[in-house]
C-alpha atoms as a PDB file:
ATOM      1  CA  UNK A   1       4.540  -1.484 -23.965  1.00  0.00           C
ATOM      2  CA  UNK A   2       5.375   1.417 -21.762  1.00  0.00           C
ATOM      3  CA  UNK A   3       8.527  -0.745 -19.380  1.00  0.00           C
ATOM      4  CA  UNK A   4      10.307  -0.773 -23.483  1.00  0.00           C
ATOM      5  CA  UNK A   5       9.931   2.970 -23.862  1.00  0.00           C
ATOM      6  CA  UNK A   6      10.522   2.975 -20.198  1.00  0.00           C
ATOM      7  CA  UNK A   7      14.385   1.235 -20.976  1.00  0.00           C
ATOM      8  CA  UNK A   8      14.674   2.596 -24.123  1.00  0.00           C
ATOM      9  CA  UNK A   9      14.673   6.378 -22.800  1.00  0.00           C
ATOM     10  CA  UNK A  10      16.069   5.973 -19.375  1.00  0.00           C
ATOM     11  CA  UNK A  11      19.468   3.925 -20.860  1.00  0.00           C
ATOM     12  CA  UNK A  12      19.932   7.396 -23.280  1.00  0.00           C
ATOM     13  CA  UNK A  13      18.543   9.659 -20.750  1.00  0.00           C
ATOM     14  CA  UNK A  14      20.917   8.387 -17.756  1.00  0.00           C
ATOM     15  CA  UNK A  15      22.965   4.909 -18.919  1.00  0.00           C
ATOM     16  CA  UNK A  16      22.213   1.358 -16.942  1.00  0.00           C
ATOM     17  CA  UNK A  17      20.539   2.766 -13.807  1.00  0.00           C
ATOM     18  CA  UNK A  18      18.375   5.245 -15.904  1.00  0.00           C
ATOM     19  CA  UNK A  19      17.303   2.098 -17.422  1.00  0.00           C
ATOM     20  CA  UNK A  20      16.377   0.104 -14.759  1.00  0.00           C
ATOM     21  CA  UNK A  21      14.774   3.361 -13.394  1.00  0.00           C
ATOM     22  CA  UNK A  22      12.997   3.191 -16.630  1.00  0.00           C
ATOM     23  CA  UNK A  23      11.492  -0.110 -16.624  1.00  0.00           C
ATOM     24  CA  UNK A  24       9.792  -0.326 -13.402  1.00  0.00           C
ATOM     25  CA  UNK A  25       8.235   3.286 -14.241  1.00  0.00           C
ATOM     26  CA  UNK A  26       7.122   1.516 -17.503  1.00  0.00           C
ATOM     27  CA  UNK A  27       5.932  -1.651 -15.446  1.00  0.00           C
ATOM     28  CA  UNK A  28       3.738   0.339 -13.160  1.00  0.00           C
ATOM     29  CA  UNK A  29       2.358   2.328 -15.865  1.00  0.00           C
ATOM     30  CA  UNK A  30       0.971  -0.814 -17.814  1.00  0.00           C
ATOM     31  CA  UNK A  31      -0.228  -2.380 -14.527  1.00  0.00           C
ATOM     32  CA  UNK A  32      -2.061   1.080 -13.874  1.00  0.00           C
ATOM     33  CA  UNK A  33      -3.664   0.849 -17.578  1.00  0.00           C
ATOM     34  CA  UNK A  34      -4.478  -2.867 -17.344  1.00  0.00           C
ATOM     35  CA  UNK A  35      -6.864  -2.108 -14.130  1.00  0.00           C
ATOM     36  CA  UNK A  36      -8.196   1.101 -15.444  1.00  0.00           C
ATOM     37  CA  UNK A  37      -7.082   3.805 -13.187  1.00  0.00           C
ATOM     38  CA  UNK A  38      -9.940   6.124 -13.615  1.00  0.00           C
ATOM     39  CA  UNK A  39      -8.376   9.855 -13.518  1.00  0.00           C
ATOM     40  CA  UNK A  40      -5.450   8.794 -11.646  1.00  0.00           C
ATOM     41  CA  UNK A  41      -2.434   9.981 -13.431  1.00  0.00           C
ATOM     42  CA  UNK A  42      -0.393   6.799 -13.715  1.00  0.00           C
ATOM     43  CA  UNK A  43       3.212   8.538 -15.114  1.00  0.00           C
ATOM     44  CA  UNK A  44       3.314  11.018 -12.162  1.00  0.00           C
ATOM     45  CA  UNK A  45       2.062   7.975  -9.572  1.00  0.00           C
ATOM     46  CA  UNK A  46       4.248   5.571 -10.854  1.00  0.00           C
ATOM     47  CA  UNK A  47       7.102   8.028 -11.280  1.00  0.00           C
ATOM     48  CA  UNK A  48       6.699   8.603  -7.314  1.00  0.00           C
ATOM     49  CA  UNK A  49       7.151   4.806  -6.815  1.00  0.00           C
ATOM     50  CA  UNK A  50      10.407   3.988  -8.367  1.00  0.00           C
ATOM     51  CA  UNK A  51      11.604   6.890  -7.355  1.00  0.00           C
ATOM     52  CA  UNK A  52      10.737   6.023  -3.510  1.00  0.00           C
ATOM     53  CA  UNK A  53      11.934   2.697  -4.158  1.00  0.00           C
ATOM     54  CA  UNK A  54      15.419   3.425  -5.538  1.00  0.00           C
ATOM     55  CA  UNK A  55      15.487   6.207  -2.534  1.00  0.00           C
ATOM     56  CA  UNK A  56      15.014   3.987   0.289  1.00  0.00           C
ATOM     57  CA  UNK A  57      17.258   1.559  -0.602  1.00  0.00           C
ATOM     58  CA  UNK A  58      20.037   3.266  -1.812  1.00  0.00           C
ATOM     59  CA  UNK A  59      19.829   5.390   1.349  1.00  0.00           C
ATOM     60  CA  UNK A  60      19.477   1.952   3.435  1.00  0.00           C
ATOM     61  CA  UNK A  61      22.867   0.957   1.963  1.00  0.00           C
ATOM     62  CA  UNK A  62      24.367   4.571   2.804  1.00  0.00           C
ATOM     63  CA  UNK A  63      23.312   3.754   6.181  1.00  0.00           C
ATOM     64  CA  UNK A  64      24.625  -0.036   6.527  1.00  0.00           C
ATOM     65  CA  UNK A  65      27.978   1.847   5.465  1.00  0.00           C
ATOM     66  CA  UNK A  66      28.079   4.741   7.641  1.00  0.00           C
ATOM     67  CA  UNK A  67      30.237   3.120   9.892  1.00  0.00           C
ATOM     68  CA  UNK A  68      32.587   2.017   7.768  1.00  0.00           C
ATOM     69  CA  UNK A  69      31.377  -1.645   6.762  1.00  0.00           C
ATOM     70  CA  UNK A  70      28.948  -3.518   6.305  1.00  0.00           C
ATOM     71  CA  UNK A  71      28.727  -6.271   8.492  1.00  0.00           C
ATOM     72  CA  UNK A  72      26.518  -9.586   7.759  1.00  0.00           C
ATOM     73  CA  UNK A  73      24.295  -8.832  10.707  1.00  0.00           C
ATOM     74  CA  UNK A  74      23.265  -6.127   8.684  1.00  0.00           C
ATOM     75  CA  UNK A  75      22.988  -7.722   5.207  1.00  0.00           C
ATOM     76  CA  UNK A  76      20.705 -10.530   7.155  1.00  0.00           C
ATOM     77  CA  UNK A  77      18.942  -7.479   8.342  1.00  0.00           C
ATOM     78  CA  UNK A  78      18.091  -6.120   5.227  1.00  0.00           C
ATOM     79  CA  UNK A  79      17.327  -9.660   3.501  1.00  0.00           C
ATOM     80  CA  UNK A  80      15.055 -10.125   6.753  1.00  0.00           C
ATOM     81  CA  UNK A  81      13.091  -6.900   5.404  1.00  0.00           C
ATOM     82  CA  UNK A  82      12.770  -8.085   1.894  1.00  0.00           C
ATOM     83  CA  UNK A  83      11.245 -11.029   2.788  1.00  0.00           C
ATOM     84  CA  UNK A  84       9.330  -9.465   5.521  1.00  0.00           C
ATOM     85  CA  UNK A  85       7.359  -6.962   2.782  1.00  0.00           C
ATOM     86  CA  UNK A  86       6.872 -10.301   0.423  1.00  0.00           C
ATOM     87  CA  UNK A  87       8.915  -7.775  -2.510  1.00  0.00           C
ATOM     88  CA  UNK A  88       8.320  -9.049  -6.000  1.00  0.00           C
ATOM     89  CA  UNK A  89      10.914 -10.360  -7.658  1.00  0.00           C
ATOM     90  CA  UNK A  90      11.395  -7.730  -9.376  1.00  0.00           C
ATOM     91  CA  UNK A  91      11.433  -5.604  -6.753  1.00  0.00           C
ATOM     92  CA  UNK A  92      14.027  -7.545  -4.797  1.00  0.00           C
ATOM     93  CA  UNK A  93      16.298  -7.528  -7.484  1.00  0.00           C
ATOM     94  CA  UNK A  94      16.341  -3.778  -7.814  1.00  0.00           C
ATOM     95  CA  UNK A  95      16.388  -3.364  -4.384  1.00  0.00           C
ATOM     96  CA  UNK A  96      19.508  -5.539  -4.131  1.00  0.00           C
ATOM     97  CA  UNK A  97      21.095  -3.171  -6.985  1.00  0.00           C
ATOM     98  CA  UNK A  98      20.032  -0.209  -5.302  1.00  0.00           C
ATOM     99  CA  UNK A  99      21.961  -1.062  -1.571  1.00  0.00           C
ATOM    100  CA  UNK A 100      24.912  -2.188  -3.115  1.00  0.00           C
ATOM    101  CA  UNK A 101      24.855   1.435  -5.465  1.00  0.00           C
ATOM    102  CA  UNK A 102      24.343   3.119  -1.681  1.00  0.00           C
ATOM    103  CA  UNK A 103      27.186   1.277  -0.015  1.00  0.00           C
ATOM    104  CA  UNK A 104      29.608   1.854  -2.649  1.00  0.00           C
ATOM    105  CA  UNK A 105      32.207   3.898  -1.173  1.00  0.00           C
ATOM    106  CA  UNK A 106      32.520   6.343  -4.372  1.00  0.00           C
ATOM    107  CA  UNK A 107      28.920   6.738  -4.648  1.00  0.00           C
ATOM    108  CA  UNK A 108      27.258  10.470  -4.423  1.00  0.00           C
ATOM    109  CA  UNK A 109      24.224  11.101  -2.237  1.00  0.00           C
ATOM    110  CA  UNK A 110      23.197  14.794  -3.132  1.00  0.00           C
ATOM    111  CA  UNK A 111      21.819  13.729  -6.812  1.00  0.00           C
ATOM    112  CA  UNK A 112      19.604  11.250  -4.506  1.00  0.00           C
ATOM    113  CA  UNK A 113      18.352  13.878  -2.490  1.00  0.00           C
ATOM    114  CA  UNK A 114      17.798  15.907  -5.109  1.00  0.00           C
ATOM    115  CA  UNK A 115      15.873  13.601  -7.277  1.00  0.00           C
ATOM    116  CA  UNK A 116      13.969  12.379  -4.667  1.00  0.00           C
ATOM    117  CA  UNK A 117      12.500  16.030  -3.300  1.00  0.00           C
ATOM    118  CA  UNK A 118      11.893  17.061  -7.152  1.00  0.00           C
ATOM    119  CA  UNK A 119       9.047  14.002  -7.548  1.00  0.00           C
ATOM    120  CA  UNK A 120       8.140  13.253  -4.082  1.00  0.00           C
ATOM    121  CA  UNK A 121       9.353  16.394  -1.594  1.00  0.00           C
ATOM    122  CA  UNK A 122       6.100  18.207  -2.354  1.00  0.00           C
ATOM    123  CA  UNK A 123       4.054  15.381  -0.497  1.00  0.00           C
ATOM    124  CA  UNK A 124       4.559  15.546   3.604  1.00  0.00           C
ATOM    125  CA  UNK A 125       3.347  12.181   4.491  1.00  0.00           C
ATOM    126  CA  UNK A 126       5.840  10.125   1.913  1.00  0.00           C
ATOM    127  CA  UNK A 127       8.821  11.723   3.130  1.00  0.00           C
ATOM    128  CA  UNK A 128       8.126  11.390   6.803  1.00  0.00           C
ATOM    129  CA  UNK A 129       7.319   7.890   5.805  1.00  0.00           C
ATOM    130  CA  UNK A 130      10.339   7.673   4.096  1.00  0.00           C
ATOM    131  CA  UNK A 131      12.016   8.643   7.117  1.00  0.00           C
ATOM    132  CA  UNK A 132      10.182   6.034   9.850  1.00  0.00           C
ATOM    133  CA  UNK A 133      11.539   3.164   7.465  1.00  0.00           C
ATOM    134  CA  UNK A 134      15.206   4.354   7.496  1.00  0.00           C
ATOM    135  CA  UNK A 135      14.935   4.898  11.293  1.00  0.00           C
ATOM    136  CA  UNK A 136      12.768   1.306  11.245  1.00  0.00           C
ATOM    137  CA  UNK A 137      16.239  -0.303   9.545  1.00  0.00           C
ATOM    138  CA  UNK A 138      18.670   1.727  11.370  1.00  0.00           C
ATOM    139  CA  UNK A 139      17.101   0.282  14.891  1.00  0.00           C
ATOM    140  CA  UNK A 140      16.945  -3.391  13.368  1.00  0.00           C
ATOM    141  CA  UNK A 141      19.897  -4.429  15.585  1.00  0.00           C
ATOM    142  CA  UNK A 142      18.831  -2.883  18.434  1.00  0.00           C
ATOM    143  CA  UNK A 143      20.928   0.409  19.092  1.00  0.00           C
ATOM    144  CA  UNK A 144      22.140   3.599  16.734  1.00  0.00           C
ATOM    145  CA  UNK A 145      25.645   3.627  15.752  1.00  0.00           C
ATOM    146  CA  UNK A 146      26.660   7.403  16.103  1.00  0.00           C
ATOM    147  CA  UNK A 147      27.150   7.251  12.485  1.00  0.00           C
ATOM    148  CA  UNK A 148      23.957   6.098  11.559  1.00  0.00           C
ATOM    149  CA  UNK A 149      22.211   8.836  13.703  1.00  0.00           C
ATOM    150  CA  UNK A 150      24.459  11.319  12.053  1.00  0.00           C
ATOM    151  CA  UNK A 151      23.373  10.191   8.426  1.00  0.00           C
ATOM    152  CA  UNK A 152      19.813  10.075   9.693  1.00  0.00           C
ATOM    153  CA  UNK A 153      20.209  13.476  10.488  1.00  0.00           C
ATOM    154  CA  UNK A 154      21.401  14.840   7.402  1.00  0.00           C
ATOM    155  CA  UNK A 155      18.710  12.961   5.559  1.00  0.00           C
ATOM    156  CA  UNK A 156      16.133  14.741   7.276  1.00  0.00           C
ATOM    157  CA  UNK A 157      17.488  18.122   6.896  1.00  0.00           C
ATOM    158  CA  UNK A 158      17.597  17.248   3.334  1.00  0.00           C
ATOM    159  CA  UNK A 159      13.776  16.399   3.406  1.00  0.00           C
ATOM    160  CA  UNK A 160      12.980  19.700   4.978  1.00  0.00           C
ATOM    161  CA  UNK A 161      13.492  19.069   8.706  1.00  0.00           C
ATOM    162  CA  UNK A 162      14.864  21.099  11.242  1.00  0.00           C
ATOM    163  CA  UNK A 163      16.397  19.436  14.282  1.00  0.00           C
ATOM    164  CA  UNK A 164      13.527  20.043  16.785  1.00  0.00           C
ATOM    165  CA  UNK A 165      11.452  17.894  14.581  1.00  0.00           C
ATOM    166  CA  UNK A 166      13.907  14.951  13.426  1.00  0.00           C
ATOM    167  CA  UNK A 167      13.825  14.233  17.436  1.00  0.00           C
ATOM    168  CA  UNK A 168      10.101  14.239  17.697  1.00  0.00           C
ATOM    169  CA  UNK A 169       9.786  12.269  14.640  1.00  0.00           C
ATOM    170  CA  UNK A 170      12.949   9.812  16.139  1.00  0.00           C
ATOM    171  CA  UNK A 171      11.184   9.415  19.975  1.00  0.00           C
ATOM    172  CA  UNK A 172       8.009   8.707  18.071  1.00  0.00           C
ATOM    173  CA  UNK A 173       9.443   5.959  16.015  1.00  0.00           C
ATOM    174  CA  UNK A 174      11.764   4.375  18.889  1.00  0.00           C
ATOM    175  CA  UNK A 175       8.631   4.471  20.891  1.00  0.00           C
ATOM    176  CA  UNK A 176       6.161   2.950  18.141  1.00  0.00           C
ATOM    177  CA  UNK A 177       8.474   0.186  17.716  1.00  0.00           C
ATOM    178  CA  UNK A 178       9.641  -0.660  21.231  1.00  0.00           C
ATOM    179  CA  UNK A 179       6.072  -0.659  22.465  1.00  0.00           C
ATOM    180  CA  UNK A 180       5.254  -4.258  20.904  1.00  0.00           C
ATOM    181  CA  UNK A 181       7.402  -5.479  23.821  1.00  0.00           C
ATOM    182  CA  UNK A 182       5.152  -4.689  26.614  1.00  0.00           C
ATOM    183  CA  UNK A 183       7.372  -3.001  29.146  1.00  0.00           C
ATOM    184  CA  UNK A 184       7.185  -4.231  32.224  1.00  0.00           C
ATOM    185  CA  UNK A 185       7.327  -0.961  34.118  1.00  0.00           C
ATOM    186  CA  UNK A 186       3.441   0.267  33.727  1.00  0.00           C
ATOM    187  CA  UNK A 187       4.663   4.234  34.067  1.00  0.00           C
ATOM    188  CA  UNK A 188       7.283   3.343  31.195  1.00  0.00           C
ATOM    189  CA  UNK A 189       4.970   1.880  29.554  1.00  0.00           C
ATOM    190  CA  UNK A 190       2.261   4.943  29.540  1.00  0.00           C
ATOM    191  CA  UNK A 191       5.361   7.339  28.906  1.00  0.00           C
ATOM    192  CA  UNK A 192       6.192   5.293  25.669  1.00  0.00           C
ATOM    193  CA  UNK A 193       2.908   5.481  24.505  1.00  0.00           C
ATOM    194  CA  UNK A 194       2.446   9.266  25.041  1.00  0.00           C
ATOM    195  CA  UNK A 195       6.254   9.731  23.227  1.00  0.00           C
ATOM    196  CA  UNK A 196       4.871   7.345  19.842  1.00  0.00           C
ATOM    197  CA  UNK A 197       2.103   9.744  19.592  1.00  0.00           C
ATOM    198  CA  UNK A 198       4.137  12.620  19.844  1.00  0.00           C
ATOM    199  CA  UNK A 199       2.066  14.014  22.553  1.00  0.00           C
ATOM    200  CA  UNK A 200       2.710  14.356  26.341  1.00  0.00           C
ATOM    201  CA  UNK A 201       0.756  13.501  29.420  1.00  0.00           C
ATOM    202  CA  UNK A 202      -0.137  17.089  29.735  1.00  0.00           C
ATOM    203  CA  UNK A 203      -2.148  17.080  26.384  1.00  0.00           C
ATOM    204  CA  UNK A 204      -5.593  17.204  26.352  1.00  0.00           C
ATOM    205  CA  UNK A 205      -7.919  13.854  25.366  1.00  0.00           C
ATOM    206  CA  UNK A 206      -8.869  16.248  22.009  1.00  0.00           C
ATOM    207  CA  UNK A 207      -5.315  16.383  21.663  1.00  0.00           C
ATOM    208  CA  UNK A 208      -4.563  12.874  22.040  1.00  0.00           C
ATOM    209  CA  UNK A 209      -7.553  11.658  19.685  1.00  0.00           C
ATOM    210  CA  UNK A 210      -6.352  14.463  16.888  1.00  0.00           C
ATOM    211  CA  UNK A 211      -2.857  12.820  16.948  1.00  0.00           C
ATOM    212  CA  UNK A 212      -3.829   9.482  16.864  1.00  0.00           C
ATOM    213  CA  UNK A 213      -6.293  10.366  14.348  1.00  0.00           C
ATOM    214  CA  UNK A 214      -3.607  12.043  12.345  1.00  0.00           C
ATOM    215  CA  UNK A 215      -1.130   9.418  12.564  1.00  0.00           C
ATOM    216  CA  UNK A 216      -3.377   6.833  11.572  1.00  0.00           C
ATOM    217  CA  UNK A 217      -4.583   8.614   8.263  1.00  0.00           C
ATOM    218  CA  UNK A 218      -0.886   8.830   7.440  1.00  0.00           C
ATOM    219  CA  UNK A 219      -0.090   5.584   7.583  1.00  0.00           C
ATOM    220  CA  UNK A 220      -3.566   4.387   6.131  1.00  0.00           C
ATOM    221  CA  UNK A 221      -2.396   1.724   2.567  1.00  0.00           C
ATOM    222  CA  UNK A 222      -4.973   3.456   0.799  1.00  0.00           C
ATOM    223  CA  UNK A 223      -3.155   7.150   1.223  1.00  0.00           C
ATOM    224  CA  UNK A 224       0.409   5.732   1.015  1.00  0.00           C
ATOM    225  CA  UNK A 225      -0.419   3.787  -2.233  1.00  0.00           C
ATOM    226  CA  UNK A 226      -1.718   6.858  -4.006  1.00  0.00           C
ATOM    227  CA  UNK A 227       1.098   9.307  -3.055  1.00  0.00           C
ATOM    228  CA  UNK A 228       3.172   6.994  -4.175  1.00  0.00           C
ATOM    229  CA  UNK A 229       4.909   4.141  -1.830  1.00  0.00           C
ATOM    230  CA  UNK A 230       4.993   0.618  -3.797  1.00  0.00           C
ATOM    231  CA  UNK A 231       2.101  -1.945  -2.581  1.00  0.00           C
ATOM    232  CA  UNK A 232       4.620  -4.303  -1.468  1.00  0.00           C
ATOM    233  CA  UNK A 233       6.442  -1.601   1.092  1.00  0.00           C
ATOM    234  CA  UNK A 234       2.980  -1.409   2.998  1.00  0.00           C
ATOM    235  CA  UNK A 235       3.859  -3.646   5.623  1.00  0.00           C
ATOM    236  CA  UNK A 236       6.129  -1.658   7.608  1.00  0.00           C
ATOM    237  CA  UNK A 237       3.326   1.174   7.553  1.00  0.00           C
ATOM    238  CA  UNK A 238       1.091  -1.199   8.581  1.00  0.00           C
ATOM    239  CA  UNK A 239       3.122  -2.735  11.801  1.00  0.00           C
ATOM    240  CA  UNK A 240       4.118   0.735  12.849  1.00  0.00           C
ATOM    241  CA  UNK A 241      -0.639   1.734  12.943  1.00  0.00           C
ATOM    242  CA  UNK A 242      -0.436  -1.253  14.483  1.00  0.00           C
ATOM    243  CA  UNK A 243       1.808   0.080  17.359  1.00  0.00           C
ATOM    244  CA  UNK A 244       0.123   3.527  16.971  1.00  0.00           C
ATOM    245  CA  UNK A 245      -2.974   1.530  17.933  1.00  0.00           C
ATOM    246  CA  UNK A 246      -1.296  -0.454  21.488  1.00  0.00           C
ATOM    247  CA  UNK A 247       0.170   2.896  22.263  1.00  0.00           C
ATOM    248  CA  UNK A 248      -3.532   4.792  21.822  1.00  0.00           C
ATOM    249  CA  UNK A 249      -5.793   2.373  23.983  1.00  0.00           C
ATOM    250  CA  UNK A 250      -3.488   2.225  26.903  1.00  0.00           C
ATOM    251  CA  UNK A 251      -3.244   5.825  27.232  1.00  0.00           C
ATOM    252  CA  UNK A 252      -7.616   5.357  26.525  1.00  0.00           C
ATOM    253  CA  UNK A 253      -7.526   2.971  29.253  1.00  0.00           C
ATOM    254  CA  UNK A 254      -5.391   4.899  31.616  1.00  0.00           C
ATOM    255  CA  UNK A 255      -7.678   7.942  31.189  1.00  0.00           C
ATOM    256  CA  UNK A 256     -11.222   6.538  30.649  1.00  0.00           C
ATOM    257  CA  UNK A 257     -11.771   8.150  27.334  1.00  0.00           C
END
């Protein structure tokens, strides 16, 4: 019932887009009633979700355009990531919609931004996670074009961060998802794990264990889900503890804690 009001009010409120918006509110709000949500507030959760949804990947098209095209390694990229999070197909089809709106040439970012702090900015942990899955795109072909780190910074000091912390927030990430690989320098390897989480050989082991500790609550589906990122867009979060995890016991193995 609620995905017709959902169309209904979103294609007067803001035309085609405001409709589509519309539905998958609507959509999440009758999944949320069908299972009973206790005292969650399904309109604001919900809300949260599409809003993320239409954020990311409008901002991941913004980003396959930054340099000035989009090439097919980076359309095979983004397919690669669909597939990857096992979308819906509903999901995927907005998705789709959403890039293309982000690449267009003519399209406006700051009514993005703007939208997306009003429902979501108020919550820490989804807009740095947010963040990690632009960077997580950005460094799918292996290097940052100038212009994607430039965009990358402007998001973030949109979402509230200051330069100092986009760069912690960017070695973590770089670090969290080169350490998979296994370097095969053992002292690169223990300085990439300090760097994904965001601590430094210096730090104490309390220190360590608080920001592993922290990190791992962040990115915990239970946490994500209820401030609002989609089911189906936990698997990045997931690889990324995963990483958090390799980094954590070879830096527990290297000091014996």
């Amino acid at each position: 019932m609620f995905k017709f009001i959902g169309v209904i009010s979103g294609f007067f409120l803001f035309g085609f887009f405001g409709a589509i918006l519309g539905y998958i509110v609507g959509v999440f709000i009758d999944r949320v009633r069908a299972l009973g949500a206790g005292g969650m507030n399904p309109l604001t959760n919900a809300l949260r979700q599409a809003v993320f949804l239409e954020t990311l990947f409008t901002l991941m098209g913004k980003l396959a355009k930054a340099d000035g095209q989009i090439s097919q390694v980076e359309i095979d990229h983004v397919e690669q990531f669909i597939q990857k999070l096992g979308m819906t197909t509903e999901h995927r089809t907005l998705a789709i919609a959403w890039f293309k709106k982000g690449a267009d040439q003519a399209f406006e970012i700051e009514p993005t931004y703007r939208r997306f702090m009003s429902v979501c900015g108020h919550t820490k942990d989804l807009k740095q996670v947010l963040l990690v899955y632009l960077i997580v795109i950005a460094l799918a072909d292996g290097h940052f074009h100038p212009a994607e780190e430039a965009l990358l910074t402007e998001i973030a000091s949109h979402l509230g961060y200051d330069q100092a912390g986009f760069k912690q927030l960017m070695d973590m990430v770089l670090n969290q998802s080169r350490f998979g690989g296994q370097q095969a320098n053992p002292a690169e390897a223990l300085e990439g794990a300090y760097m994904a989480l965001g601590v430094s050989k210096d730090s104490t082991d309390q220190e360590i264990k608080r920001a592993y500790r922290k990190l791992m609550n962040q990115y915990h589906p239970d946490k994500l889900m209820g401030q609002g990122v989609p089911e189906d867009m936990i698997a990045v979060a997931t690889e990324q503890a995963k990483e958090i995890q390799l980094a954590y016991d070879l830096i527990k193995k290297n000091r014996n804690i």
